[in-house]
Structures are given as structure tokens and as C-alpha cells.
C-alpha atoms as a PDB file:
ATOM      1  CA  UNK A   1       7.367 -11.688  -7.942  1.00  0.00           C
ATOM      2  CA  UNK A   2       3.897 -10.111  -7.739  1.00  0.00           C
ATOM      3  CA  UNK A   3       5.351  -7.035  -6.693  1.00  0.00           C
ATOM      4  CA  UNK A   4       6.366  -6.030 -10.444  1.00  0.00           C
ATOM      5  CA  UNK A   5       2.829  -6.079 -11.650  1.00  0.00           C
ATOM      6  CA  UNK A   6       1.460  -4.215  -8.468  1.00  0.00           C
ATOM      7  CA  UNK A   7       4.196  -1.628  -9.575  1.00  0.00           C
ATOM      8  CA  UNK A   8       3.387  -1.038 -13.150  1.00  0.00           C
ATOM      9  CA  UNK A   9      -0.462  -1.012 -12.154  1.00  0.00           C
ATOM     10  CA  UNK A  10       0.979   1.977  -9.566  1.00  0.00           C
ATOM     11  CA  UNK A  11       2.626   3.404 -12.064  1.00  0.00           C
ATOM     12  CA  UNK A  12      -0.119   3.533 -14.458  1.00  0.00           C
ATOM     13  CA  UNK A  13      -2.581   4.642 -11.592  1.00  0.00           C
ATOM     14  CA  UNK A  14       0.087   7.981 -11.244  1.00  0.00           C
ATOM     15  CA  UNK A  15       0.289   8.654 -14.890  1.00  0.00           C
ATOM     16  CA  UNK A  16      -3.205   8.852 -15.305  1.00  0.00           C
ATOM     17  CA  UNK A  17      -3.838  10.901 -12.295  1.00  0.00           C
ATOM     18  CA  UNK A  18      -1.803  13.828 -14.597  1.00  0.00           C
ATOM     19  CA  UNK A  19      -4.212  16.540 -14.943  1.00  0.00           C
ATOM     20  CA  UNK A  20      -4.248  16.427 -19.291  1.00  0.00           C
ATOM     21  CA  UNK A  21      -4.629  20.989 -18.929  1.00  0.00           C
ATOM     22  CA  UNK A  22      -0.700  20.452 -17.669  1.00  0.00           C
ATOM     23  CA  UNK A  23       1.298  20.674 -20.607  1.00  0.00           C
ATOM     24  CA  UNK A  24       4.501  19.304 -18.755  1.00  0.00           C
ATOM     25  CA  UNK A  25       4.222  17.724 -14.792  1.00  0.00           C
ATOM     26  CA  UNK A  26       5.667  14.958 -12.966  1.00  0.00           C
ATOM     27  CA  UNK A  27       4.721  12.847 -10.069  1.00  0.00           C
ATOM     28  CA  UNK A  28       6.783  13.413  -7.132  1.00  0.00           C
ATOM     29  CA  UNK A  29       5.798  10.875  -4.601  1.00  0.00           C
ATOM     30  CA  UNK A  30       3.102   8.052  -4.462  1.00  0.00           C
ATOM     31  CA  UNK A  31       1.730   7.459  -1.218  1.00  0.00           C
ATOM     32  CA  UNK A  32       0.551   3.791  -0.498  1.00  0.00           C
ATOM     33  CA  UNK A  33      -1.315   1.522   2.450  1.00  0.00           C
ATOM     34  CA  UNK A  34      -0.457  -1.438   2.750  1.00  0.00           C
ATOM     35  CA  UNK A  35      -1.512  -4.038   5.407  1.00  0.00           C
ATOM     36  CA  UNK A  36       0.628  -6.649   6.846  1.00  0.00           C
ATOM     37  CA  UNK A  37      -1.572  -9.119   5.381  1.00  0.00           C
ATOM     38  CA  UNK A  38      -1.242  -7.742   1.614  1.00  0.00           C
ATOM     39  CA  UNK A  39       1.724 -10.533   0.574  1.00  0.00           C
ATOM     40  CA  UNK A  40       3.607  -7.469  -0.309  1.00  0.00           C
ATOM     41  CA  UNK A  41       7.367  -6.506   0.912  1.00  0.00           C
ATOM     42  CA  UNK A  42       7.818  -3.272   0.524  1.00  0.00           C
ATOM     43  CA  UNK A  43      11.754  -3.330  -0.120  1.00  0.00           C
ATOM     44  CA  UNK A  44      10.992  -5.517  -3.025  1.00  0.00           C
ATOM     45  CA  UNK A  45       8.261  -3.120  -4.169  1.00  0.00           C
ATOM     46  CA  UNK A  46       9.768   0.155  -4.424  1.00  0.00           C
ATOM     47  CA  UNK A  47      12.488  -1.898  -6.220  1.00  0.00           C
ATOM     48  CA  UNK A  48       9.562  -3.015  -9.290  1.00  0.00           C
ATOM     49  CA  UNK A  49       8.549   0.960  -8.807  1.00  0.00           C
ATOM     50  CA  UNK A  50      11.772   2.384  -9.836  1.00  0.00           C
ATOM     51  CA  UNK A  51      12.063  -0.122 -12.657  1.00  0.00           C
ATOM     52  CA  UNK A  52       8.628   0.279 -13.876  1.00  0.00           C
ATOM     53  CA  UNK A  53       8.516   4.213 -13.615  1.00  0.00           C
ATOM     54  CA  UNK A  54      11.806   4.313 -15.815  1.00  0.00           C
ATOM     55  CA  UNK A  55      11.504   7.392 -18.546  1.00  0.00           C
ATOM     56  CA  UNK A  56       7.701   7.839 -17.160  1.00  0.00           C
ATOM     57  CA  UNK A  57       6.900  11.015 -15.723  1.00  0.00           C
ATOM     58  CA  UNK A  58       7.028   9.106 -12.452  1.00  0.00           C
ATOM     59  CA  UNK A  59      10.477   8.307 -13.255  1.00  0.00           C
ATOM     60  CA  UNK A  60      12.492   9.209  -9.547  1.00  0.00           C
ATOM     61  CA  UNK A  61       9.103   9.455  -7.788  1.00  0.00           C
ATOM     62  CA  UNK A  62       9.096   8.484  -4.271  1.00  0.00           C
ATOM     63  CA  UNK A  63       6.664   5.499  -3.075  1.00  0.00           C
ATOM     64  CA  UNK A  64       6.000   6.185   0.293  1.00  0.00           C
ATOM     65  CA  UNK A  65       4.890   2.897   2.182  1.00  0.00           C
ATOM     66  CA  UNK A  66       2.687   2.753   5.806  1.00  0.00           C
ATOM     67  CA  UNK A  67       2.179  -0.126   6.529  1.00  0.00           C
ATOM     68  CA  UNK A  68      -0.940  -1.099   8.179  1.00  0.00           C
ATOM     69  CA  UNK A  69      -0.288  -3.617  11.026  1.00  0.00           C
ATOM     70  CA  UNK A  70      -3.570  -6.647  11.301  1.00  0.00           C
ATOM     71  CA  UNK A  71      -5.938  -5.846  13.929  1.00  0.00           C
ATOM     72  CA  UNK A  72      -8.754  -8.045  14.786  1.00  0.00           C
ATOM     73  CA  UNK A  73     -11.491  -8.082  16.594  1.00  0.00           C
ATOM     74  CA  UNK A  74     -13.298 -11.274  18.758  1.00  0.00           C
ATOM     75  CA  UNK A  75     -16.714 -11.874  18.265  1.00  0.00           C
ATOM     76  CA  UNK A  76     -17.223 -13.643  21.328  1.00  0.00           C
ATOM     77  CA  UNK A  77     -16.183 -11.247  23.863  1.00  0.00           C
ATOM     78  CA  UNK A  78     -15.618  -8.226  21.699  1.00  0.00           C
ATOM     79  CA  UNK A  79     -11.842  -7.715  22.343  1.00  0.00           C
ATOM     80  CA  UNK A  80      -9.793  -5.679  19.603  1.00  0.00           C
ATOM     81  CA  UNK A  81      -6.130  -6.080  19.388  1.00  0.00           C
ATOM     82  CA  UNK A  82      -2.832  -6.103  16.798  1.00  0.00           C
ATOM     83  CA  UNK A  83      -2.150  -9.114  15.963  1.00  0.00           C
ATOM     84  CA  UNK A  84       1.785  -9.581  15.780  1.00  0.00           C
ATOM     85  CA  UNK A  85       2.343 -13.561  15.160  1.00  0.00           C
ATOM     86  CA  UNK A  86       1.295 -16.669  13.687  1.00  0.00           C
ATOM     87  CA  UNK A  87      -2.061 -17.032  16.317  1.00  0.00           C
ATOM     88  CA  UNK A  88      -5.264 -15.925  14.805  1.00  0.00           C
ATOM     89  CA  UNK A  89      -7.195 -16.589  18.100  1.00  0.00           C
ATOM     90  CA  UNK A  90      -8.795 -14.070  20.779  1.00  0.00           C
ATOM     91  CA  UNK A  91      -5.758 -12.990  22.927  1.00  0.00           C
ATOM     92  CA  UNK A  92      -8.257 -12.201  25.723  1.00  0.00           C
ATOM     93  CA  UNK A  93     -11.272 -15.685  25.716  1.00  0.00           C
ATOM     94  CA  UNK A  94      -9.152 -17.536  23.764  1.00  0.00           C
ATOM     95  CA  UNK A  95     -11.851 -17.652  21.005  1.00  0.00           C
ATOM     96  CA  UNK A  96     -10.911 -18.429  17.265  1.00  0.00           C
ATOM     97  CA  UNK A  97     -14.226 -16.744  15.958  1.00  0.00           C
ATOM     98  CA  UNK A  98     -12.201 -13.552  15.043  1.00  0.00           C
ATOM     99  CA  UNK A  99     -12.859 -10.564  12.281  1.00  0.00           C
ATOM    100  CA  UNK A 100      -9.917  -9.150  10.377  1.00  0.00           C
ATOM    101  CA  UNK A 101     -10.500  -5.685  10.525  1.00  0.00           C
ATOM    102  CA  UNK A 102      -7.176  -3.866   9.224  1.00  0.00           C
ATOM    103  CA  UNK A 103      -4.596  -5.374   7.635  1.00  0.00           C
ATOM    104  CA  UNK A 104      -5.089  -6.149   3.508  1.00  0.00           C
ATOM    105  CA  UNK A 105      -5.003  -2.908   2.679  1.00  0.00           C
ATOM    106  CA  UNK A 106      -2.923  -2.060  -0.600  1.00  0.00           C
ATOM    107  CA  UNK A 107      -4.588   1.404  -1.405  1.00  0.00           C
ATOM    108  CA  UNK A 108      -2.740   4.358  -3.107  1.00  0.00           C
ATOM    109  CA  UNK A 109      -4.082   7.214  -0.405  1.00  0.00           C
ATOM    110  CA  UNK A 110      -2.355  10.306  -2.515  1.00  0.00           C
ATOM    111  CA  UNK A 111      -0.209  11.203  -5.593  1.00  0.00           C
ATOM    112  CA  UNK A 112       1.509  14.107  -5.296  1.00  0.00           C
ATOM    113  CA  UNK A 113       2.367  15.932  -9.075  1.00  0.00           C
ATOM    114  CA  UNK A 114       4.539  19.007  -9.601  1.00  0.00           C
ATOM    115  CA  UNK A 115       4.297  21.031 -12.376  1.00  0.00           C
ATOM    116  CA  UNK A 116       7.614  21.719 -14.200  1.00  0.00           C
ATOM    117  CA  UNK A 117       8.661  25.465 -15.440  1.00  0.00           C
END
């Protein structure tokens, strides 16, 4: 399960993101991107999260997942479109000279820390 390493490198990301002038903050919610494409089930990573954030100061973060659906984009003809099954060709010409354009992402877009009284 890849998802446990992609966690604790999360994790990591978010504790090191803590300003070091706070004396005493926690993260409140990681924001991710994550593209269809990414090998990555979501359900199976915020699972690895709340096991690899345990007595962090990301311990009972949230991980907030959008997923990015795969849209490509013919280079015959031109023709964007989300792709939604197995077919990687054009689903206007018919064309298999396609360009992934989204759809691998696995970015952290924001960490959001709070500071604690």
C-alpha cells in the first residue's frame, strides 16, 4: 500500500510548513489534488493520514481530497475531453495520438495551521 508512504511524506510536508516563531500551532486541514491517474484511492489514503499524523501536531487534521478527473487532448484534430473509461483514443477522429493534460496530479495546494491559546 503506497498510500502509507504518500501519507507520512504529507505529514511531514504539514509539520514543516509550522511557522518555527509559533511557540504552540496545529494543522487543521491539508488540502490535496489528486488526478484520477495518480494510483491513489483516497479512502485508503486519509486512512495512512490519520495513522501517520498520530501524536503529530497534525494529529485530527482533515485531508481534504479533489480529485482531478483525466482530460486529454487529440493532436490530430485538436479535440479536448474527460476521459471516463478504459479508451485512450480521440472520442471525436478516432485518433490514438492523444496528450494527457490533467489527471496525475498529487499536489498538496494548501495547509491550513491554527495557532493554539
Amino acid at each position: 500500500m503506497h498510500e502509507m508512504g504518500i501519507a507520512m511524506e504529507i505529514v511531514r510536508i504539514a509539520i514543516e510548513s509550522i511557522p518555527a516563531e509559533i511557540d504552540s500551532c496545529r494543522v487543521e486541514r491539508v488540502n490535496l489534488r489528486i488526478g484520477k491517474l495518480s494510483a491513489v484511492v483516497p479512502d485508503s489514503l486519509k486512512f495512512c493520514f490519520e495513522v501517520a499524523a498520530k501524536d503529530t501536531p497534525v494529529e485530527g487534521a482533515a485531508l481534504a481530497i479533489e480529485e482531478i478527473p483525466v482530460l486529454a487532448m487529440c493532436k490530430a484534430c485538436g479535440h479536448e475531453w474527460t476521459i471516463t473509461g478504459p479508451v485512450f483514443t480521440c472520442s471525436q477522429c478516432d485518433s490514438g495520438k492523444i496528450e494527457v493534460i490533467s489527471g496525475r496530479e498529487l499536489d498538496i495546494k494548501s495547509i491550513e495551521i491554527n495557532e493554539e491559546d
